[in-house]
N, C-alpha and C. Protein backbone atom coordinates (compact mmCIF):
# COMPACT_ATOMS: atom_id res chain seq x y z
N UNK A 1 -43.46 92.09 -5.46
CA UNK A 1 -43.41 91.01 -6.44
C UNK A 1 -44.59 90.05 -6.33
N UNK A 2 -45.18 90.08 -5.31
CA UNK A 2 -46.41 88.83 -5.39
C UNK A 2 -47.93 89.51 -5.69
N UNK A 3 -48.03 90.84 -5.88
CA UNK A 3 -49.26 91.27 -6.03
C UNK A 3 -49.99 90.17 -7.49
N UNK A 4 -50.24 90.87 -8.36
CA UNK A 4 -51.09 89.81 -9.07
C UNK A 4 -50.28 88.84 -9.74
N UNK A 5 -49.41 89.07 -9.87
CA UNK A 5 -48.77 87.86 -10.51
C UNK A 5 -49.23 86.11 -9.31
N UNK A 6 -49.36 86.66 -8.12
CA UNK A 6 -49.05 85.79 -7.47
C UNK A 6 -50.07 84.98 -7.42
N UNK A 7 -51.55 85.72 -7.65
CA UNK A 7 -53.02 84.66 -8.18
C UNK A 7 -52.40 83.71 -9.35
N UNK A 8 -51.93 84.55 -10.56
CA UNK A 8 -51.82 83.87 -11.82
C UNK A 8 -51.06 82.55 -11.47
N UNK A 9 -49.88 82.37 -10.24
CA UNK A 9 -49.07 81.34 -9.95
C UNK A 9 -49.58 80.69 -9.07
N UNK A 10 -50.06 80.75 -8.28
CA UNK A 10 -51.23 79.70 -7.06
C UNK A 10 -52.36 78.99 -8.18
N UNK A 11 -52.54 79.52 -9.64
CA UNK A 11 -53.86 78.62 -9.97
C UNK A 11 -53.54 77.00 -9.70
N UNK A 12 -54.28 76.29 -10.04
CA UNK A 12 -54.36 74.54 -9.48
C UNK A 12 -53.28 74.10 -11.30
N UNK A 13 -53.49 74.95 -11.84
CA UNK A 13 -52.83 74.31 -12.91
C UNK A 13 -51.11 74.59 -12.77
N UNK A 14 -50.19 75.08 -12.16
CA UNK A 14 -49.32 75.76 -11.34
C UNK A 14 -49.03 74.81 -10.65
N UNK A 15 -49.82 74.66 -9.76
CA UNK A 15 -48.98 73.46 -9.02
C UNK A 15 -49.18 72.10 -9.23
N UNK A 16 -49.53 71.54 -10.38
CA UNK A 16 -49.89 70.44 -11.20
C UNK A 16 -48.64 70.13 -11.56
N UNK A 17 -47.57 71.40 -11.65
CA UNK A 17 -46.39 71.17 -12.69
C UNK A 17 -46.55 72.06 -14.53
N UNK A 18 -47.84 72.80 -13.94
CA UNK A 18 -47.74 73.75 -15.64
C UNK A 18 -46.87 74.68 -15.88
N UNK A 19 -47.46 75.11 -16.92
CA UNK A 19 -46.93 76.89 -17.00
C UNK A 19 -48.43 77.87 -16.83
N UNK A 20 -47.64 79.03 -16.94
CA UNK A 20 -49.18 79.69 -16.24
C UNK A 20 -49.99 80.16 -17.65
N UNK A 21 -51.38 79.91 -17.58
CA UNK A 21 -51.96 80.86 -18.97
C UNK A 21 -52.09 81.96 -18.95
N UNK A 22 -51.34 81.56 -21.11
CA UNK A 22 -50.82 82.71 -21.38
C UNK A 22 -52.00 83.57 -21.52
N UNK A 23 -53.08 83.89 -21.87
CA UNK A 23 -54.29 84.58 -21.82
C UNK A 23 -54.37 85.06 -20.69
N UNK A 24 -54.60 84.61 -19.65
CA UNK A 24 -54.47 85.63 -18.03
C UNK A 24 -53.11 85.93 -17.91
N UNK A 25 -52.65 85.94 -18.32
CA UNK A 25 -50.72 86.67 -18.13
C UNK A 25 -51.09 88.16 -18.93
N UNK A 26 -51.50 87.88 -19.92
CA UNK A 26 -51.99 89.17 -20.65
C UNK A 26 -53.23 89.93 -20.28
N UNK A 27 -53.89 89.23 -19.97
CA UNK A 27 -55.18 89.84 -19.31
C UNK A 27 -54.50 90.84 -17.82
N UNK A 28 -53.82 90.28 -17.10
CA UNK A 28 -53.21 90.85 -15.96
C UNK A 28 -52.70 91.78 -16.20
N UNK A 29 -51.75 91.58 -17.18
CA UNK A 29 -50.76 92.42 -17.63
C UNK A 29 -51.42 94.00 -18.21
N UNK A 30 -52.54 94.03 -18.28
CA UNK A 30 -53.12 94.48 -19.24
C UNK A 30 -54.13 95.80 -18.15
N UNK A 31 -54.51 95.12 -16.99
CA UNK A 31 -54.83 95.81 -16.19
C UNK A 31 -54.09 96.42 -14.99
N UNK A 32 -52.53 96.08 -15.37
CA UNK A 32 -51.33 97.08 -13.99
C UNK A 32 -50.23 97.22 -14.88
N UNK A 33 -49.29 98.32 -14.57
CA UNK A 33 -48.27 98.76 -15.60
C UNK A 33 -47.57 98.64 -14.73
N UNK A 34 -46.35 99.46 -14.94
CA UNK A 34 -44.80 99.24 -14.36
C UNK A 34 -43.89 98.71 -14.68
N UNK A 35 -42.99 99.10 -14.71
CA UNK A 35 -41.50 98.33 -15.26
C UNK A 35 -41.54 96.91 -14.58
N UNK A 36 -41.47 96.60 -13.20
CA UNK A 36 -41.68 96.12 -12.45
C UNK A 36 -42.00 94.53 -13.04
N UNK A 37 -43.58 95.09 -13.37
CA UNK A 37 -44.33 93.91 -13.65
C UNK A 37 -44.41 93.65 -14.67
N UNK A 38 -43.97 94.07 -15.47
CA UNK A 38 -43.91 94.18 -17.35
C UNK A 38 -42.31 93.30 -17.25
N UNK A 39 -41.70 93.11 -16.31
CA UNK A 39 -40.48 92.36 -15.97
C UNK A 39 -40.87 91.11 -15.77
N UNK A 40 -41.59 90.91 -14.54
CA UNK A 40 -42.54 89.91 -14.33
C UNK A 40 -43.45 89.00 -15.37
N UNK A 41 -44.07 89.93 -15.74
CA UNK A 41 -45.09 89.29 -17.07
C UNK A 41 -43.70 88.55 -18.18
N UNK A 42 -42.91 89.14 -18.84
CA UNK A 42 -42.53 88.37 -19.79
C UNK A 42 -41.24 87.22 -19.13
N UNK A 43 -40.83 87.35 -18.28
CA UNK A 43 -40.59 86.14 -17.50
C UNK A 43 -41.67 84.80 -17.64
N UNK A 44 -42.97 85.17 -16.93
CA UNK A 44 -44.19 84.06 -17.82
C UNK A 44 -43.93 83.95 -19.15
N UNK A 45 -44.40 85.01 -19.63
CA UNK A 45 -44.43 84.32 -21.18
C UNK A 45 -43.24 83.25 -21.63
N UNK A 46 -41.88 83.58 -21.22
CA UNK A 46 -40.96 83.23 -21.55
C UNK A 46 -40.74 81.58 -20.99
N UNK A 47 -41.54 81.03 -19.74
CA UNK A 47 -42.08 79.92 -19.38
C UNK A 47 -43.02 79.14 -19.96
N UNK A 48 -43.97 80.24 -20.44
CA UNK A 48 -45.13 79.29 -21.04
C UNK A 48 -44.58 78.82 -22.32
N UNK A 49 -43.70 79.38 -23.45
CA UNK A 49 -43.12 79.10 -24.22
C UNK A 49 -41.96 78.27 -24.95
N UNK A 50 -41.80 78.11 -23.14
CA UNK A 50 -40.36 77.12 -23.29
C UNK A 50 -40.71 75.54 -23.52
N UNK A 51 -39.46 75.16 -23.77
CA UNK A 51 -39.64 73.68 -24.72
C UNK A 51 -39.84 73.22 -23.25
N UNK A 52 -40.62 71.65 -23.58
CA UNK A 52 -41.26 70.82 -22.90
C UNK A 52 -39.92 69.58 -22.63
N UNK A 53 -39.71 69.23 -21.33
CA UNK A 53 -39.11 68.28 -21.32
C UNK A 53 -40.04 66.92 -20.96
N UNK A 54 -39.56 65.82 -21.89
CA UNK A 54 -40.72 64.67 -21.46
C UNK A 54 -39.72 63.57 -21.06
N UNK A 55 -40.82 62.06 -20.46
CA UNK A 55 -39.90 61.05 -19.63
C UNK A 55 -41.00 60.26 -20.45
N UNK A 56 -40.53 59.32 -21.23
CA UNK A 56 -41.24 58.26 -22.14
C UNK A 56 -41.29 57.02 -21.19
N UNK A 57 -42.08 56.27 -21.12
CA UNK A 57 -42.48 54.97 -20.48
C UNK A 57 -43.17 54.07 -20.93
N UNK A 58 -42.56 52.64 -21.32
CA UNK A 58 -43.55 51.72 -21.70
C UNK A 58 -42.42 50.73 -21.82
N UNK A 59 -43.17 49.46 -22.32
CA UNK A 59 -42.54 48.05 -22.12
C UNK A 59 -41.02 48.11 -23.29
N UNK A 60 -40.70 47.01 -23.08
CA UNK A 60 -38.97 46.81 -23.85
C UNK A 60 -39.59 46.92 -25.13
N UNK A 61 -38.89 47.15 -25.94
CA UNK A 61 -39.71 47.04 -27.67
C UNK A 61 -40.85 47.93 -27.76
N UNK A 62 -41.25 48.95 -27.37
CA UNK A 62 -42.09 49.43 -27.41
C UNK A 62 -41.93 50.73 -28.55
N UNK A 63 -40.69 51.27 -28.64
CA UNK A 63 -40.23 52.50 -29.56
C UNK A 63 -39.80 53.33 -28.58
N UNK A 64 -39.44 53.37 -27.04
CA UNK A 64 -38.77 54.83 -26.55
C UNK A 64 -37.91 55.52 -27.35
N UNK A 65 -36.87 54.28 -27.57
CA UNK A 65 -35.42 54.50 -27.80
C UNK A 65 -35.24 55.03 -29.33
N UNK A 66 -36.47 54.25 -30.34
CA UNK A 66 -36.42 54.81 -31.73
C UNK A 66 -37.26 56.27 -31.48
N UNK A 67 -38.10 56.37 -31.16
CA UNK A 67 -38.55 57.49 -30.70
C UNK A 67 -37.57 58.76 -30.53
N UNK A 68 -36.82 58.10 -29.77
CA UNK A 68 -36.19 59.47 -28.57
C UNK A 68 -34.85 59.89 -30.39
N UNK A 69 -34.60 58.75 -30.77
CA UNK A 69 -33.37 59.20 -31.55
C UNK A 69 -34.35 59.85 -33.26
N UNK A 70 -35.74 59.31 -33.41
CA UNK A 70 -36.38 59.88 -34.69
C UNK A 70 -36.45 61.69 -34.13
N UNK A 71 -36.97 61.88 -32.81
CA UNK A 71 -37.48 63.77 -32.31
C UNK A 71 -35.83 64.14 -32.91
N UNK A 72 -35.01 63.57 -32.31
CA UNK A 72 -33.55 64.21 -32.24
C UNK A 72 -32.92 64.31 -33.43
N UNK A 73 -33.55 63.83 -34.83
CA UNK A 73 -32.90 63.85 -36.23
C UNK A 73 -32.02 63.06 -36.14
N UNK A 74 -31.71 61.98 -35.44
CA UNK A 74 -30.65 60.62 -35.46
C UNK A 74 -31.34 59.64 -36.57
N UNK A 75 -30.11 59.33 -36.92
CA UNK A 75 -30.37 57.54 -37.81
C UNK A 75 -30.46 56.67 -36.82
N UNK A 76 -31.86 55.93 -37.29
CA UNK A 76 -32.67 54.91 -36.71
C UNK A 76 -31.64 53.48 -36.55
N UNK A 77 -31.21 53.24 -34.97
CA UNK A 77 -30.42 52.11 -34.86
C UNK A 77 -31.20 51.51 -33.31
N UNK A 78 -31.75 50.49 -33.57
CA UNK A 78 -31.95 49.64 -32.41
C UNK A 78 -30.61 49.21 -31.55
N UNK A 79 -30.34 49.40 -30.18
CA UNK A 79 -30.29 49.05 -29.25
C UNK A 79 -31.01 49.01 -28.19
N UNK A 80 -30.67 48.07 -27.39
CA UNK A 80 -31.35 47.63 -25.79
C UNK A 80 -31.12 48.48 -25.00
N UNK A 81 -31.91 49.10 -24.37
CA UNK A 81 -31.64 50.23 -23.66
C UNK A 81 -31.18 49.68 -22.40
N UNK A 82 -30.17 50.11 -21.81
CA UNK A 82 -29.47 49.12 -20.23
C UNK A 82 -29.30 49.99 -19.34
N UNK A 83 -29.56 51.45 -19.67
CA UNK A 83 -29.42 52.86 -18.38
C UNK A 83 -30.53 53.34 -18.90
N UNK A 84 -31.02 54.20 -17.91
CA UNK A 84 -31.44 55.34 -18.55
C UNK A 84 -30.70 56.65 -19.00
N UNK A 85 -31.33 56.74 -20.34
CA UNK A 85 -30.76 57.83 -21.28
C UNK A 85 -31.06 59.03 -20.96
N UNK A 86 -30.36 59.78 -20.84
CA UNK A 86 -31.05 61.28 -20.06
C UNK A 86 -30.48 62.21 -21.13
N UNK A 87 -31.40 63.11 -21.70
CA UNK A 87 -30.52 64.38 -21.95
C UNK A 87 -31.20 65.73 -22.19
N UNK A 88 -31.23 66.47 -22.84
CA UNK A 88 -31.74 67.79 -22.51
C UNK A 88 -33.15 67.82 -22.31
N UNK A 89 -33.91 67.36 -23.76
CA UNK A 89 -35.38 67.27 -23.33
C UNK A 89 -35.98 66.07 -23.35
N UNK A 90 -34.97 64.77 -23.29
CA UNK A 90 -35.80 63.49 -22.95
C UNK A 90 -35.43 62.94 -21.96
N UNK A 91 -35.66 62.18 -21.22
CA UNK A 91 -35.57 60.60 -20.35
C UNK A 91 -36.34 59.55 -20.95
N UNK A 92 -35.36 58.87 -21.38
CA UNK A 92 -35.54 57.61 -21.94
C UNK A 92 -35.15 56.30 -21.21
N UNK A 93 -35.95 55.99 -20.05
CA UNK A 93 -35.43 54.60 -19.57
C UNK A 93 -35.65 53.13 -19.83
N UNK A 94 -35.10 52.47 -19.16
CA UNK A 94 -35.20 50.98 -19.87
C UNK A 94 -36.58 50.53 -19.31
N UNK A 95 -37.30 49.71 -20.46
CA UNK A 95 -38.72 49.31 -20.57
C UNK A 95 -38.93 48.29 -19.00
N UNK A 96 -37.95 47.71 -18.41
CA UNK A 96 -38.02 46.67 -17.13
C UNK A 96 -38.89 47.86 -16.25
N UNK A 97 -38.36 49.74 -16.29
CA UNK A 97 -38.79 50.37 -14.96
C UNK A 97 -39.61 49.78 -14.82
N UNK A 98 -41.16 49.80 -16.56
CA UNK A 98 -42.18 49.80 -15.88
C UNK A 98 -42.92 48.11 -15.87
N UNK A 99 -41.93 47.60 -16.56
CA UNK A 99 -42.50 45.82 -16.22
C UNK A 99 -42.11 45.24 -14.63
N UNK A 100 -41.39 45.77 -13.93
CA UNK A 100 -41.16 45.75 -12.79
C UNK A 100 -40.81 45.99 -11.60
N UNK A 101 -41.86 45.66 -10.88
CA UNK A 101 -42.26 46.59 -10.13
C UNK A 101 -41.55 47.33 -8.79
N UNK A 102 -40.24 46.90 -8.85
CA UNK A 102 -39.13 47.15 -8.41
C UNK A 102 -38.53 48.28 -8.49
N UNK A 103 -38.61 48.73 -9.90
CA UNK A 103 -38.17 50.15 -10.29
C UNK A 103 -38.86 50.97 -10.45
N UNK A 104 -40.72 50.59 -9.86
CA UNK A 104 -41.30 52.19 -10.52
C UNK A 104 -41.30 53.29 -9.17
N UNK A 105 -40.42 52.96 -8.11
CA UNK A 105 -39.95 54.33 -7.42
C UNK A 105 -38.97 55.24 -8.63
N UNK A 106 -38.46 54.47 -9.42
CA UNK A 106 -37.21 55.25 -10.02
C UNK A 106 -37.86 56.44 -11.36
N UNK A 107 -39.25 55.31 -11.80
CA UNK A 107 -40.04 56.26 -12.68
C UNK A 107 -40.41 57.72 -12.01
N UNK A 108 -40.89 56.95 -10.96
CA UNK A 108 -41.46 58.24 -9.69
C UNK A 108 -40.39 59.52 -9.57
N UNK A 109 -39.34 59.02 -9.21
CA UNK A 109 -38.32 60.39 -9.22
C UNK A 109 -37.80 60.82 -10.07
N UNK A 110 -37.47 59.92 -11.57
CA UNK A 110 -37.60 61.05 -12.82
C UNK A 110 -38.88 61.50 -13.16
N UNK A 111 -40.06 61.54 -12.96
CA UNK A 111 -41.01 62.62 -13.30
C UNK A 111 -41.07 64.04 -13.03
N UNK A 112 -40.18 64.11 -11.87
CA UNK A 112 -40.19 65.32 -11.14
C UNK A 112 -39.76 66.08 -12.04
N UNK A 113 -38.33 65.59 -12.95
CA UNK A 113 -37.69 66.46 -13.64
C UNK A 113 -38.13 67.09 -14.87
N UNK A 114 -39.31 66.31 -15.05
CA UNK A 114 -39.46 66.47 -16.66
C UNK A 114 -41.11 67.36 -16.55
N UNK A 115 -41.80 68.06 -18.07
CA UNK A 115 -42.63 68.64 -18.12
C UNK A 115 -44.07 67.54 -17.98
N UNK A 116 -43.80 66.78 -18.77
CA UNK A 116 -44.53 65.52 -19.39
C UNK A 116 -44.08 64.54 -19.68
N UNK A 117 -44.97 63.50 -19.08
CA UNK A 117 -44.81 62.41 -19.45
C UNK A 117 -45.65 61.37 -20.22
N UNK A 118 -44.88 60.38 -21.24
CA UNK A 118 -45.04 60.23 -22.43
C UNK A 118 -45.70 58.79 -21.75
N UNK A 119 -46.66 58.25 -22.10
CA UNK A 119 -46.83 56.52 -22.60
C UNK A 119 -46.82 56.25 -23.65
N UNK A 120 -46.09 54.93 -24.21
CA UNK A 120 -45.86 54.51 -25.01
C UNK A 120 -45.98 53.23 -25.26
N UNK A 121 -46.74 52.84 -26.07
CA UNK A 121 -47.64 51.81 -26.14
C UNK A 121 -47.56 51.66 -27.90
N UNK A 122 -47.18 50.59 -28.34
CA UNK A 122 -47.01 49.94 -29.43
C UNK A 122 -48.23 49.78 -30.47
N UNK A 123 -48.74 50.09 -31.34
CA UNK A 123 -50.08 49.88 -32.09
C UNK A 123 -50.02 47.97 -32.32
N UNK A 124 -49.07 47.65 -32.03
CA UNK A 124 -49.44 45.88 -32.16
C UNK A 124 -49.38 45.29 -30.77
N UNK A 125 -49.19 45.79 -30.01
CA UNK A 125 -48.99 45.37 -28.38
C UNK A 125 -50.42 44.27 -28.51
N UNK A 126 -50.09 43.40 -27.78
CA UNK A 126 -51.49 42.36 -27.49
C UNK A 126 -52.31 42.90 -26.20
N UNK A 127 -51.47 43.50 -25.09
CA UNK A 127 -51.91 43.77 -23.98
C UNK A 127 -51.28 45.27 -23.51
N UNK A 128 -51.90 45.74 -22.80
CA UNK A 128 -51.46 47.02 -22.43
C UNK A 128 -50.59 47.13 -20.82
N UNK A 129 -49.95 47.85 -20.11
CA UNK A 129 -49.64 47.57 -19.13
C UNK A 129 -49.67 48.44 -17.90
N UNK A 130 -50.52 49.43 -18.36
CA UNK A 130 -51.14 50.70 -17.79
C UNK A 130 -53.00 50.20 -17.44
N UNK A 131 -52.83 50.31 -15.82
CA UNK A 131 -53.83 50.20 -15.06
C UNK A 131 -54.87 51.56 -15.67
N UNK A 132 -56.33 51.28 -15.65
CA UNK A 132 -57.24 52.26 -15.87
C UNK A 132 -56.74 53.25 -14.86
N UNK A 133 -56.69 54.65 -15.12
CA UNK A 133 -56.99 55.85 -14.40
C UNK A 133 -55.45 56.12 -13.84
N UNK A 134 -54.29 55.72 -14.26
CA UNK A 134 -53.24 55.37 -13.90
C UNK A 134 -52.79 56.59 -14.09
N UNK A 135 -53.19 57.53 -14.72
CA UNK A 135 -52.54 59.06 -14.48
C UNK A 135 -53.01 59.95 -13.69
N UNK A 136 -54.18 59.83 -12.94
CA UNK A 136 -54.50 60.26 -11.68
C UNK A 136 -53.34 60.23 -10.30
N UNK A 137 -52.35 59.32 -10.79
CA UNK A 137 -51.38 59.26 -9.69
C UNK A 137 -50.15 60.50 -10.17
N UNK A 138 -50.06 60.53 -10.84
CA UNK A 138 -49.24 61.42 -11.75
C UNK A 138 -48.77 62.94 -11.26
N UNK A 139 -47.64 63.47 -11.40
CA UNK A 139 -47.63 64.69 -10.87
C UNK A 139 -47.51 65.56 -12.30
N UNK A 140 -47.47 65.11 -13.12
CA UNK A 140 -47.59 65.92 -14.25
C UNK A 140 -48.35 65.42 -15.41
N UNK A 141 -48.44 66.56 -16.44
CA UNK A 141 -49.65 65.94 -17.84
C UNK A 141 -48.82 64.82 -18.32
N UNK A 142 -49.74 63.43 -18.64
CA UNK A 142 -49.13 62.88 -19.27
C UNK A 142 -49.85 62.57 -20.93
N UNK A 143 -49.39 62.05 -21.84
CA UNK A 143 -49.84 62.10 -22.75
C UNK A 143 -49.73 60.80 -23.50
N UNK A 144 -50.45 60.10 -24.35
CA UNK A 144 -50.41 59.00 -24.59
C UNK A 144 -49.82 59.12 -26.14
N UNK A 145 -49.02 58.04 -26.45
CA UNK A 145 -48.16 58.04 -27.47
C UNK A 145 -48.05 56.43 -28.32
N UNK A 146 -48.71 56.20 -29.70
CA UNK A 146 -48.70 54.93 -30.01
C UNK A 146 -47.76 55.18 -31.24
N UNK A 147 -46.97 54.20 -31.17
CA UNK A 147 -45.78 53.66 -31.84
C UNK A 147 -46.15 52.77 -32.58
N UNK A 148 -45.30 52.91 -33.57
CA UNK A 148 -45.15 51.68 -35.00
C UNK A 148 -46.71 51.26 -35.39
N UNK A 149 -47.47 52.42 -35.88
CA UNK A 149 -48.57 52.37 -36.19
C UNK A 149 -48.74 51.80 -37.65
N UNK A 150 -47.28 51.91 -38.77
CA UNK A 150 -47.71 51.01 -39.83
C UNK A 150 -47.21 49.90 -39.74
N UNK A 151 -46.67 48.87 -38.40
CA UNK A 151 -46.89 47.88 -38.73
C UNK A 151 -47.72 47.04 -39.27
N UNK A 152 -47.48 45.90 -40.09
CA UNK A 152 -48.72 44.90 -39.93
C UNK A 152 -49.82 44.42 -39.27
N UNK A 153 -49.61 44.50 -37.91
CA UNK A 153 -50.60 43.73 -36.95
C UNK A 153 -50.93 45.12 -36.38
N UNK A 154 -50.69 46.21 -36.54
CA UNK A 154 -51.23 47.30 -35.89
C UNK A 154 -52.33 47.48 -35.61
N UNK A 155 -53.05 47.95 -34.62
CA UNK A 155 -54.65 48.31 -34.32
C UNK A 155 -54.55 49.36 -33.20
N UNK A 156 -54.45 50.91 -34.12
CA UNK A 156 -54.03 51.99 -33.91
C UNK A 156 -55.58 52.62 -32.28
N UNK A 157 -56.58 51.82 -33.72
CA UNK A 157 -57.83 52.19 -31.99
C UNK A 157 -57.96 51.62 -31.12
N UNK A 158 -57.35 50.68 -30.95
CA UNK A 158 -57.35 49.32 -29.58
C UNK A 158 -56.39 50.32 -28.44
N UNK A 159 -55.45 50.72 -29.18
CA UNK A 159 -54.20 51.49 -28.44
C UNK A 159 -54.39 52.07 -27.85
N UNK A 160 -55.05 53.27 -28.64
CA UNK A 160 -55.60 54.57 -28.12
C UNK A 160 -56.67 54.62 -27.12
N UNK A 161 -57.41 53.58 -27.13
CA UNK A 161 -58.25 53.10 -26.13
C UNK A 161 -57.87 52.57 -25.09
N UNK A 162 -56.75 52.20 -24.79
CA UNK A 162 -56.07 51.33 -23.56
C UNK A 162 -55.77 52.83 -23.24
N UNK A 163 -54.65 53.56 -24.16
CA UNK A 163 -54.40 54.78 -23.43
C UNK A 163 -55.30 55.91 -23.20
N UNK A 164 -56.62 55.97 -23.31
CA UNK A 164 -57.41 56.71 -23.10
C UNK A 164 -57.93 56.35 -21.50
N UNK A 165 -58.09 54.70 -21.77
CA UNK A 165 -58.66 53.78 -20.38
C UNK A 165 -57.54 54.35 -19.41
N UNK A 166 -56.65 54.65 -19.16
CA UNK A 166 -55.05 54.65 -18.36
C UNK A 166 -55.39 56.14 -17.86
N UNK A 167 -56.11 56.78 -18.51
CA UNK A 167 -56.54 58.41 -18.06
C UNK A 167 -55.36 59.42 -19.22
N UNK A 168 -54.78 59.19 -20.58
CA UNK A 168 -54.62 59.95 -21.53
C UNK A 168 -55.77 60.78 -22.31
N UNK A 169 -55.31 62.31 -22.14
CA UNK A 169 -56.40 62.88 -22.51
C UNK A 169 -56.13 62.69 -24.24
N UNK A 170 -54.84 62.65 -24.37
CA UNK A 170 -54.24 63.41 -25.56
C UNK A 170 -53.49 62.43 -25.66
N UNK A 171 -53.48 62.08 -27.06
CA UNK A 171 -53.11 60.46 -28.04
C UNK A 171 -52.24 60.88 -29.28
N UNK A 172 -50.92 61.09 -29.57
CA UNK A 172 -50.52 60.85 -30.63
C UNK A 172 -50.31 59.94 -31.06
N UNK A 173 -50.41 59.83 -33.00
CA UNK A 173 -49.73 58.62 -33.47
C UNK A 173 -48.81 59.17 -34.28
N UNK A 174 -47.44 57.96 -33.97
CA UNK A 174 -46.26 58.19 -34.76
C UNK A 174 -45.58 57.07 -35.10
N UNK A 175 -44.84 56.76 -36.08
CA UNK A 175 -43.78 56.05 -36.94
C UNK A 175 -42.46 56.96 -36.96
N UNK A 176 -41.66 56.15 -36.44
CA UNK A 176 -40.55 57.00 -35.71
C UNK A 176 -39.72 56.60 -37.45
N UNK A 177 -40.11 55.63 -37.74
CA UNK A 177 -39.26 55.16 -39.24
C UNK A 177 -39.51 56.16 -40.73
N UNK A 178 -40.80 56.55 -40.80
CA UNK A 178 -41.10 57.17 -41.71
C UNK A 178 -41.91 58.32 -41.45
N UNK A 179 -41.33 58.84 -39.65
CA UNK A 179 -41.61 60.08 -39.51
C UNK A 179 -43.16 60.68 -39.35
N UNK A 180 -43.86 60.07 -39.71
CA UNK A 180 -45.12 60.00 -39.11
C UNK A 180 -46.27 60.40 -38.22
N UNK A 181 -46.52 61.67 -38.26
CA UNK A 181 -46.84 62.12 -36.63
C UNK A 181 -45.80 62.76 -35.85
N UNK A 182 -44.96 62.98 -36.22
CA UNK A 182 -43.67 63.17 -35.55
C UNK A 182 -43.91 64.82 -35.25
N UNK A 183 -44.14 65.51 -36.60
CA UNK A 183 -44.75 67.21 -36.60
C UNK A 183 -45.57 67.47 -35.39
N UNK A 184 -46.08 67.06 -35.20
CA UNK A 184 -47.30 66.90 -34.04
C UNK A 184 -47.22 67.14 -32.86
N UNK A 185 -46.16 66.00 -32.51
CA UNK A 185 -45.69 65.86 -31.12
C UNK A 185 -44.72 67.02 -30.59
N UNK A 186 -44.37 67.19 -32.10
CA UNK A 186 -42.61 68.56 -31.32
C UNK A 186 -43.60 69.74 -31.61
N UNK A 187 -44.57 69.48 -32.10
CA UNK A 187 -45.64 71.08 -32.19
C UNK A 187 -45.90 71.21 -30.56
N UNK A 188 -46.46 70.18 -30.04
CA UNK A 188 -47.06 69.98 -28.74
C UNK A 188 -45.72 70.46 -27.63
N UNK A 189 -45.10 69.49 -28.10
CA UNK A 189 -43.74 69.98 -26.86
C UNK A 189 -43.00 71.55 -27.23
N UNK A 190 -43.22 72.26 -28.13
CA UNK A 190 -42.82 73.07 -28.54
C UNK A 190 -40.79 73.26 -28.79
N UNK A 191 -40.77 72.11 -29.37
CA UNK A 191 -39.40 72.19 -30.19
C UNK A 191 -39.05 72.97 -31.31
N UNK A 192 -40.48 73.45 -31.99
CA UNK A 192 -40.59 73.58 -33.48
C UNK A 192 -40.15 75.05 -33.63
N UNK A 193 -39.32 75.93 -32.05
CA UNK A 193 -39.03 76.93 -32.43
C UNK A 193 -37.82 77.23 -32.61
């Protein structure tokens, strides 16, 4: 069982918390036969394909919670988030984890569980609350996520620039109200199947 499969699973992207690429899964696959490993191989595929679980993070008011209920096809109802919300493919916790600094062990040990993790950062926010390079600490991809982009006071490139500064490679924008970007993100996490 560890002959080549077992390069494809040691790459650095593997133990980052990925899935393995699908292009060298096939490339491998392609140069050894066997029931065996043709068992093996679509086991990968069947990983690289699977839906993405994410852990959203950012200040109170920020959109987790409209967020988490717009992906899920829920009607849009504000409440205060007072637990964290857990369920199949989100973690949604309350905005204090990351205003203080008390609870970001607790951020720390839900990351483990999840594929990716989300920042979430408001297109009207005045200030951001993500240190430059702040995903270098990270055990998984995280991805930057700006909310309530048609507000009024919005300034969609200020955002994206704080979350770029924070070490986001990858920036969606969404309006959890009028759906907005929303295609995008479940393309990325792969819900859309």
């Amino acid at each position: 069982l560890r002959d080549w499969s077992s390069d494809v699973c040691s790459s650095d992207l593997i133990r980052r918390g990925g899935k393995p690429p699908f292009r060298e899964i096939l490339r491998k696959f392609a140069q050894n036969d066997g029931l065996l490993k043709r068992r093996r191989v679509g086991l990968y595929i069947e990983l690289y394909i699977m839906k993405k679980k994410i852990m959203f993070m950012g200040r109170s008011g920020a959109g987790k919670t409209t967020l988490t209920q717009a992906l899920y096809g829920e009607d849009i109802e504000y409440h205060k988030t007072q637990y964290v919300n857990y369920s199949e493919y989100i973690i949604d916790p309350p905005g204090e984890y990351i205003e203080d600094k008390q609870f970001g062990f607790a951020l720390a040990l839900y990351s483990y569980e999840v594929d990716v993790i989300g920042f979430i950062l408001a297109a009207n926010e005045p200030f951001s609350l993500y240190s430059p390079a702040t995903t270098a600490t990270a055990t998984r991809e995280v991805i930057g996520i700006v909310t309530q982009i048609n507000h009024p006071d919005a300034d969609r490139n200020l955002a994206k620039e704080w979350l770029e500064i924070a070490g986001c490679e990858k920036v969606f924008f969404v309006d959890s109200v009028t759906r907005e970007g929303l295609d995008e993100l479940i393309d990325y996490l792969g819900w859309n199947e």
